[in-house]
N, C-alpha and C. Protein backbone atom coordinates (compact mmCIF):
# COMPACT_ATOMS: atom_id res chain seq x y z
N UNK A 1 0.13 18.48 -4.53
CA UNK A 1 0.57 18.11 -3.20
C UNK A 1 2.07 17.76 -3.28
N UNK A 2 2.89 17.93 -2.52
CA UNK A 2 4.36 17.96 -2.07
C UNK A 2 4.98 16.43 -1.85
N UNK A 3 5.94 15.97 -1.75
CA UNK A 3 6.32 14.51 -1.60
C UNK A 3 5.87 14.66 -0.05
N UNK A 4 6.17 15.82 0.66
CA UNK A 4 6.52 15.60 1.90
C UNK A 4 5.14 15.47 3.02
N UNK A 5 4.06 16.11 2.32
CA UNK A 5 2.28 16.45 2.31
C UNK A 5 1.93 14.59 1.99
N UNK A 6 2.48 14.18 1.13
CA UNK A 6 1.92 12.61 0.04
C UNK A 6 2.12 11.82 1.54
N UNK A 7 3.68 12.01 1.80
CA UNK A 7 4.22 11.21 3.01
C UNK A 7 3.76 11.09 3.95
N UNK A 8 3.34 12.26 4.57
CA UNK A 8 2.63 12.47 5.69
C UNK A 8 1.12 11.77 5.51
N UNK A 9 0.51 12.48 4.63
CA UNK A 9 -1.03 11.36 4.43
C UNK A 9 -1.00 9.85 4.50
N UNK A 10 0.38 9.33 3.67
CA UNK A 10 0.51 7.86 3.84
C UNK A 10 0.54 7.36 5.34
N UNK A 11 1.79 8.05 5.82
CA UNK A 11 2.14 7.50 7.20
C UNK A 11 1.04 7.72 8.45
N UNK A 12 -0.43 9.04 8.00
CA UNK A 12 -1.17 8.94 9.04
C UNK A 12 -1.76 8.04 8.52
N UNK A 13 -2.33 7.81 7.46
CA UNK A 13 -3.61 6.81 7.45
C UNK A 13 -2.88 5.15 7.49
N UNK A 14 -1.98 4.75 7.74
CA UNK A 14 -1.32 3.25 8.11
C UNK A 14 -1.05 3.20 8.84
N UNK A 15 -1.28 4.19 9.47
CA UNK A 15 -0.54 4.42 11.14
C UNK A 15 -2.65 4.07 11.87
N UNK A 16 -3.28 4.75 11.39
CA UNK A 16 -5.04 4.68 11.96
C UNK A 16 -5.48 3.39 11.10
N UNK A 17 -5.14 2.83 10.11
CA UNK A 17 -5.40 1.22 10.03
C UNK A 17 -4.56 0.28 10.56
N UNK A 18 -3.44 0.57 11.24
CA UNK A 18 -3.18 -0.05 12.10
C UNK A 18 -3.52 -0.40 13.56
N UNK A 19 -3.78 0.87 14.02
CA UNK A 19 -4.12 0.87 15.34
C UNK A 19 -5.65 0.93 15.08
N UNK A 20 -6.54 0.86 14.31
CA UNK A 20 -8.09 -0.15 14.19
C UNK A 20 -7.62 -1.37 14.03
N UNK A 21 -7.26 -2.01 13.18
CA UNK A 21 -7.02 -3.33 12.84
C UNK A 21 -6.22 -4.34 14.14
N UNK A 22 -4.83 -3.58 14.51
CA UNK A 22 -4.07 -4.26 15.11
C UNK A 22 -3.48 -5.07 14.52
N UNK A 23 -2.50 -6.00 15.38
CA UNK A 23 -1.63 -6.52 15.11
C UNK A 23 -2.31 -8.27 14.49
N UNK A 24 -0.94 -8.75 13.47
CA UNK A 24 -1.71 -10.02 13.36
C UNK A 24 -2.28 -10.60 11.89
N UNK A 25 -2.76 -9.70 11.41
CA UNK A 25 -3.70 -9.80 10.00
C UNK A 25 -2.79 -10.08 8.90
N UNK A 26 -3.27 -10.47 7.89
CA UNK A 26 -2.41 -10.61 6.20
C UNK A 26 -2.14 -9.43 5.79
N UNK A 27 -1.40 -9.43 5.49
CA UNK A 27 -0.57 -8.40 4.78
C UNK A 27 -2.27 -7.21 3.57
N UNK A 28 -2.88 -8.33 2.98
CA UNK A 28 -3.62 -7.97 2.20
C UNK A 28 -4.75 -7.23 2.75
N UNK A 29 -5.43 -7.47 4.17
CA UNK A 29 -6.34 -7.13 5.03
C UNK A 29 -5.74 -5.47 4.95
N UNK A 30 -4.69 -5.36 5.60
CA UNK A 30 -4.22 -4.23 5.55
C UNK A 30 -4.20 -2.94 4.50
N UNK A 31 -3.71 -3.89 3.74
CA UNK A 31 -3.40 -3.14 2.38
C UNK A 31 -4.63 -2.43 1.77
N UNK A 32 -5.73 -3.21 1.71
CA UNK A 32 -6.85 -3.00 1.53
C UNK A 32 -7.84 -1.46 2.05
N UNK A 33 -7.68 -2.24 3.48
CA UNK A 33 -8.04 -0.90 4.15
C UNK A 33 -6.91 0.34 4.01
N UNK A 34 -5.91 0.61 3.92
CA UNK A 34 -4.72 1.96 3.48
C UNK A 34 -5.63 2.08 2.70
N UNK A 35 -5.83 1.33 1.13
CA UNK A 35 -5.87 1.85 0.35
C UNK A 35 -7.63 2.54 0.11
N UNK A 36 -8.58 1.99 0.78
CA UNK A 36 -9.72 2.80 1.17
C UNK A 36 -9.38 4.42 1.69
N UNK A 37 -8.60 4.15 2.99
CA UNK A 37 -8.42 5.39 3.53
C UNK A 37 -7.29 6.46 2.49
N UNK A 38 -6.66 6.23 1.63
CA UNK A 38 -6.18 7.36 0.80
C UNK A 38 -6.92 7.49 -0.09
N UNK A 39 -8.21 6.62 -0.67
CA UNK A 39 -8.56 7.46 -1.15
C UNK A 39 -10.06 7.84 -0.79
N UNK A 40 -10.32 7.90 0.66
CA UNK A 40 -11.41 8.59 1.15
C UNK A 40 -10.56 10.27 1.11
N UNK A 41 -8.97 10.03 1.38
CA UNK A 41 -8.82 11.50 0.81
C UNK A 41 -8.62 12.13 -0.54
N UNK A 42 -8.61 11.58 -1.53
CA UNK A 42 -8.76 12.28 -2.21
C UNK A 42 -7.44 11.44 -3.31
N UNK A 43 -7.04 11.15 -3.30
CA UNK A 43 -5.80 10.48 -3.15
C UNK A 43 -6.11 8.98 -4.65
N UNK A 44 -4.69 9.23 -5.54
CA UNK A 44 -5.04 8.51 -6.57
C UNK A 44 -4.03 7.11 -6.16
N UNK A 45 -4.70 5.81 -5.53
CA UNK A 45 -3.93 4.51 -5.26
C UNK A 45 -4.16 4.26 -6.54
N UNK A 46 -3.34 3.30 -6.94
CA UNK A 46 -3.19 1.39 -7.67
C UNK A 46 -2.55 0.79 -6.77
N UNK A 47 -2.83 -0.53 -7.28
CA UNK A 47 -2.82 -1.53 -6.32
C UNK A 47 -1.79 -2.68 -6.97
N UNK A 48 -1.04 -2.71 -6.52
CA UNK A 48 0.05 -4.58 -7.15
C UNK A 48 0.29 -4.33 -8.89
N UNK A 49 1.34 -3.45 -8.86
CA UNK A 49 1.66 -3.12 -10.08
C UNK A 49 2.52 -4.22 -10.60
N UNK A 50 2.01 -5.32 -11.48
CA UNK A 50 3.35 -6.04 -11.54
C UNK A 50 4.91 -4.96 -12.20
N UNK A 51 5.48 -5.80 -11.37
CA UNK A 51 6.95 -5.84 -11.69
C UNK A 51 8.11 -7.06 -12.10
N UNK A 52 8.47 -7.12 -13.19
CA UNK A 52 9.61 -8.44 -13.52
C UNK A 52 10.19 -8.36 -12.25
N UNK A 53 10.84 -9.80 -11.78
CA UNK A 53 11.82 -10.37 -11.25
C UNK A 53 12.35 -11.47 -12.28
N UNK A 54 13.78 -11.07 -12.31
CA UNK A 54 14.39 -12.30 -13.07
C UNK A 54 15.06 -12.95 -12.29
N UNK A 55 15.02 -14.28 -12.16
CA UNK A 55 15.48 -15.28 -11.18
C UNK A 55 16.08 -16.51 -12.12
N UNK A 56 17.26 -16.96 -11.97
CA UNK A 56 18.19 -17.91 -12.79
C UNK A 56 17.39 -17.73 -14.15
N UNK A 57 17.53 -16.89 -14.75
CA UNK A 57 17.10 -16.68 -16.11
C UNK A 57 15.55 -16.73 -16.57
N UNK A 58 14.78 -16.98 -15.41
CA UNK A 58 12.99 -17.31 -15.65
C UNK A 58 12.52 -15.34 -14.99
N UNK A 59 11.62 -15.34 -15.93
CA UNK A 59 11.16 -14.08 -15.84
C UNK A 59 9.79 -14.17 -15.26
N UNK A 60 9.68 -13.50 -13.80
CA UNK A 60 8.45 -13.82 -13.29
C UNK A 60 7.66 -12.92 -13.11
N UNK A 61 6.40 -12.47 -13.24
CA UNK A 61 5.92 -10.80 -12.52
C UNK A 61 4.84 -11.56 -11.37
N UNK A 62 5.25 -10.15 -10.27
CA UNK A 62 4.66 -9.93 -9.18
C UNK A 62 4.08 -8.85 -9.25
N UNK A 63 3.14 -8.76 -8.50
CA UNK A 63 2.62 -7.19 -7.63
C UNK A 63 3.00 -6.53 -6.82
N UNK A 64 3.27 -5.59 -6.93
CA UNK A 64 4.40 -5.21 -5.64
C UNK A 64 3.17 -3.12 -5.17
């Protein structure tokens, strides 16, 4: 599949858990459901990959 095919699948299916869900919810509610719907297509998610942030010299990981 194409970046531009990937893009398009992303932006319909967050675009149809949005407008089910609506406005309002945690960030995570959301996330959740995207990540059902890419891969009811077919579609390989992960989820909160940490990543370092270094902040005044303390090294922290997040999920991003």
């Amino acid at each position: 599949m194409e970046i531009n095919q990937i893009t398009k699948e992303i932006l319909d299916s967050a675009y149809k858990v949005h407008t089910k869900l609506g406005p309002g919810l945690l960030e995570s509610a959301y996330r959740k459901c995207l990540v059902y719907e890419l891969k009811k297509k077919g579609m390989f998610v992960e989820e909160e990959k940490p990543l370092p942030l270094i902040y005044d010299s303390m090294k922290l990981d997040f999920g991003y």
